[in-house]
C-alpha atoms as a PDB file:
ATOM      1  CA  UNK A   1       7.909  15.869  22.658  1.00  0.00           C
ATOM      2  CA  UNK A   2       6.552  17.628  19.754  1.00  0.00           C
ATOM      3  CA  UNK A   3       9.242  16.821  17.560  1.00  0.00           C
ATOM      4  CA  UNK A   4       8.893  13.654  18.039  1.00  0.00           C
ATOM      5  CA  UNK A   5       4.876  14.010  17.505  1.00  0.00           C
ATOM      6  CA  UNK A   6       5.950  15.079  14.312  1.00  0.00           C
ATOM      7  CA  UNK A   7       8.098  12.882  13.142  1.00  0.00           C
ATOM      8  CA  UNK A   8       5.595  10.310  14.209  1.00  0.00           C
ATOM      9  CA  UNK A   9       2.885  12.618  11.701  1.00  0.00           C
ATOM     10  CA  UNK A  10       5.201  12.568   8.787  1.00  0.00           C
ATOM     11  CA  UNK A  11       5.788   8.729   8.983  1.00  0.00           C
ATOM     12  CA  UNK A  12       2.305   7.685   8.961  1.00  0.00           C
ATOM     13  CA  UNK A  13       1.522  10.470   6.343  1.00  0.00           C
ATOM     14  CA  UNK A  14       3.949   9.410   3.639  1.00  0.00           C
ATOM     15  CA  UNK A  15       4.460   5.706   4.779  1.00  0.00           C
ATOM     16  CA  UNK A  16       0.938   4.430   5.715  1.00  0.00           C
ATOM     17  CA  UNK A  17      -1.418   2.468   2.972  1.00  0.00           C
ATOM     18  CA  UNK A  18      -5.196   2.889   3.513  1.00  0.00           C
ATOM     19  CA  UNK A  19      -6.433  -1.114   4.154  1.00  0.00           C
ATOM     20  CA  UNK A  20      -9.324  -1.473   1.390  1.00  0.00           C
ATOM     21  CA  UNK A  21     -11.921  -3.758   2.172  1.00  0.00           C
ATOM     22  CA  UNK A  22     -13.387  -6.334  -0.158  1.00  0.00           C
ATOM     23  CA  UNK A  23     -16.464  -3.469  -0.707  1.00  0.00           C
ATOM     24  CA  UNK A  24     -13.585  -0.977  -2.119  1.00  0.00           C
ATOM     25  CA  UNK A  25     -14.149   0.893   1.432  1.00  0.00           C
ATOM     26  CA  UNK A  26     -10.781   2.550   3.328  1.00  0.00           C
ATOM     27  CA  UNK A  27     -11.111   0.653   6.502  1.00  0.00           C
ATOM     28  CA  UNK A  28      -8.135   1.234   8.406  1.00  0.00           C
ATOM     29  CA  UNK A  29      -4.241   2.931   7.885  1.00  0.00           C
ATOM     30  CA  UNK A  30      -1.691   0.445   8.393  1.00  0.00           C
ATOM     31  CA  UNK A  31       2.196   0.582   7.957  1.00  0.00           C
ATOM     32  CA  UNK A  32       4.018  -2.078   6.245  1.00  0.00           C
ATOM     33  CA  UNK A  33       7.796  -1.840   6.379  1.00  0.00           C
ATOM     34  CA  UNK A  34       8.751  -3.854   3.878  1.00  0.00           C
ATOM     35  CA  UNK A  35       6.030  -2.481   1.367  1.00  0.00           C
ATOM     36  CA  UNK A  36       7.419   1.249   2.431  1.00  0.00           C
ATOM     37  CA  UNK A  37      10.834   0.593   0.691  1.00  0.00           C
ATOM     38  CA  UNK A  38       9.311   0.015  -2.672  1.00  0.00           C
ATOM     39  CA  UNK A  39       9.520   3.277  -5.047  1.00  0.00           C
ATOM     40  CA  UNK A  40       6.345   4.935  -6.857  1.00  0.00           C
ATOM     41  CA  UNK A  41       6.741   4.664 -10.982  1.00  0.00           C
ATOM     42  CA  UNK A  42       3.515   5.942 -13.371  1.00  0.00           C
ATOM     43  CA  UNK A  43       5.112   2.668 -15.417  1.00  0.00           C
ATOM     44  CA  UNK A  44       4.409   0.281 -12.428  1.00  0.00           C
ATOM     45  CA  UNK A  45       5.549  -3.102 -12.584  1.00  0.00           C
ATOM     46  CA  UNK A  46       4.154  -4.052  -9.452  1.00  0.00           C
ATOM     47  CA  UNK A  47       0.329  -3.863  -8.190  1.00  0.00           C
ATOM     48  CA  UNK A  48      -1.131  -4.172  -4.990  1.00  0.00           C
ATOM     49  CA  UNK A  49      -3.869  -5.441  -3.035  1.00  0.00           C
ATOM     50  CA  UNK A  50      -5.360  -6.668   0.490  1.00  0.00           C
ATOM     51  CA  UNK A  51      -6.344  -9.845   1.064  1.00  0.00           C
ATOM     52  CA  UNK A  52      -8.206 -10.486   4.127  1.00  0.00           C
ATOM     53  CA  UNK A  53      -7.902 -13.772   6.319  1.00  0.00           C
ATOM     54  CA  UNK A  54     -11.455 -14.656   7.319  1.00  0.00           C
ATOM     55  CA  UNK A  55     -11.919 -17.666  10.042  1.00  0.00           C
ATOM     56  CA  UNK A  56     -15.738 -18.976  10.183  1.00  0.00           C
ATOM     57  CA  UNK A  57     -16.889 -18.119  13.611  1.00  0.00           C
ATOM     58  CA  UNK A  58     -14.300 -14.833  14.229  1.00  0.00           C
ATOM     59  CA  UNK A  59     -14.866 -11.385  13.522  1.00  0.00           C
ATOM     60  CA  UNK A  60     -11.186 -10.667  13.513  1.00  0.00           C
ATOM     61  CA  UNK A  61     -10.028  -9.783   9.899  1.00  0.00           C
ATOM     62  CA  UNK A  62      -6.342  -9.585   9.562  1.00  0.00           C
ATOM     63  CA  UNK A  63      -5.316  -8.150   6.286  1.00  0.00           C
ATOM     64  CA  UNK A  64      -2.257  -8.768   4.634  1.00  0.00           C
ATOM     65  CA  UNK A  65      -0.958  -6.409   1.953  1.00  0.00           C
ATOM     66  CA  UNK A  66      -0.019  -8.175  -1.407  1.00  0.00           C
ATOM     67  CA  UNK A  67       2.745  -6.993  -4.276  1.00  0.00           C
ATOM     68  CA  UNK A  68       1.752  -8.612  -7.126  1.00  0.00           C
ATOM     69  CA  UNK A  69       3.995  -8.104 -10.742  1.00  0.00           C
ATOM     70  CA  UNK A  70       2.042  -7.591 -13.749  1.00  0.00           C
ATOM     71  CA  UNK A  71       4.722  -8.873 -16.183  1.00  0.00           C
ATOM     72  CA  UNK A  72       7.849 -10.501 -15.940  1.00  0.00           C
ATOM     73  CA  UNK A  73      10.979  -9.073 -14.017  1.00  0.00           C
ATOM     74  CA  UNK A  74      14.491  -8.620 -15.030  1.00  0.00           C
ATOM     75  CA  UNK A  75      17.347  -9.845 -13.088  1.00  0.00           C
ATOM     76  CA  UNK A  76      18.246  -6.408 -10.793  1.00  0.00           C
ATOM     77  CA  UNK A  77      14.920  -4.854 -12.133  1.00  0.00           C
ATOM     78  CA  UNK A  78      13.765  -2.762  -9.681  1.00  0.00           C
ATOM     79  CA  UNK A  79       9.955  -3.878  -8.265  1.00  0.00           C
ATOM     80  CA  UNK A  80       7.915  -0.245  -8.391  1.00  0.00           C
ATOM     81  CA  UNK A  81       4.267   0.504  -8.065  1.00  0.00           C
ATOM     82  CA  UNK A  82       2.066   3.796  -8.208  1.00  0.00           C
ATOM     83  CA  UNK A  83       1.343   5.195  -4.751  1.00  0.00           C
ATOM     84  CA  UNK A  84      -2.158   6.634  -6.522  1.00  0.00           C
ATOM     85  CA  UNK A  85      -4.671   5.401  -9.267  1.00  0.00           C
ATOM     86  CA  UNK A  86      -2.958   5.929 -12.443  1.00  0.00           C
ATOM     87  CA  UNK A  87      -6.351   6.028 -13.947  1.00  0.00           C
ATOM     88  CA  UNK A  88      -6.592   9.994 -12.165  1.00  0.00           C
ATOM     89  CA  UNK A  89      -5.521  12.931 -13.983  1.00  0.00           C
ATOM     90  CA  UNK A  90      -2.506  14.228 -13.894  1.00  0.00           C
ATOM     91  CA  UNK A  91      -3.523  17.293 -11.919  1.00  0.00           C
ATOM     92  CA  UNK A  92      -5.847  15.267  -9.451  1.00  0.00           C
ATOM     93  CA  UNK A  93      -2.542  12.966  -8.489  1.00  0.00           C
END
């Protein structure tokens, strides 16, 4: 139905991470649940990244998503990262 077209739309839209390739190119959308519950801080103290899984011999890349902290966490601290380049203006985020 189309409600449920666009309830498919909106989860992708706010939920999906573009997959970044080794060359800094957007590659692919993919959704990662677990990733999704995180919240969005301009003080991050969480980064993230994609590490791909190459095999000699297969062209299949399967990337995995990686939260990384960039200092130590407090007990109950909540993990956060910025869903966009904090290095963008304010008006461009």
């Amino acid at each position: 139905s189309i409600s449920e077209i666009r309830h498919i739309y909106s989860v992708i839209r706010c939920n999906a991470h573009h997959i970044i390739n080794n060359d800094g190119c957007s590659v692919a959308l993919g959704l990662f649940p677990l990733v999704s519950m995180l919240n969005h801080s301009c003080q991050p103290n969480c980064t993230k990244y994609f590490q791909f899984n190459y095999t000699i011999g297969d062209t299949n890349e399967e990337p995995q998503l990686i939260i990384r902290t960039t200092r130590p966490i407090l007990a109950n601290e909540e993990l956060v990262y910025s869903y966009v380049p904090l290095y963008q203006s304010t008006q461009s985020r």
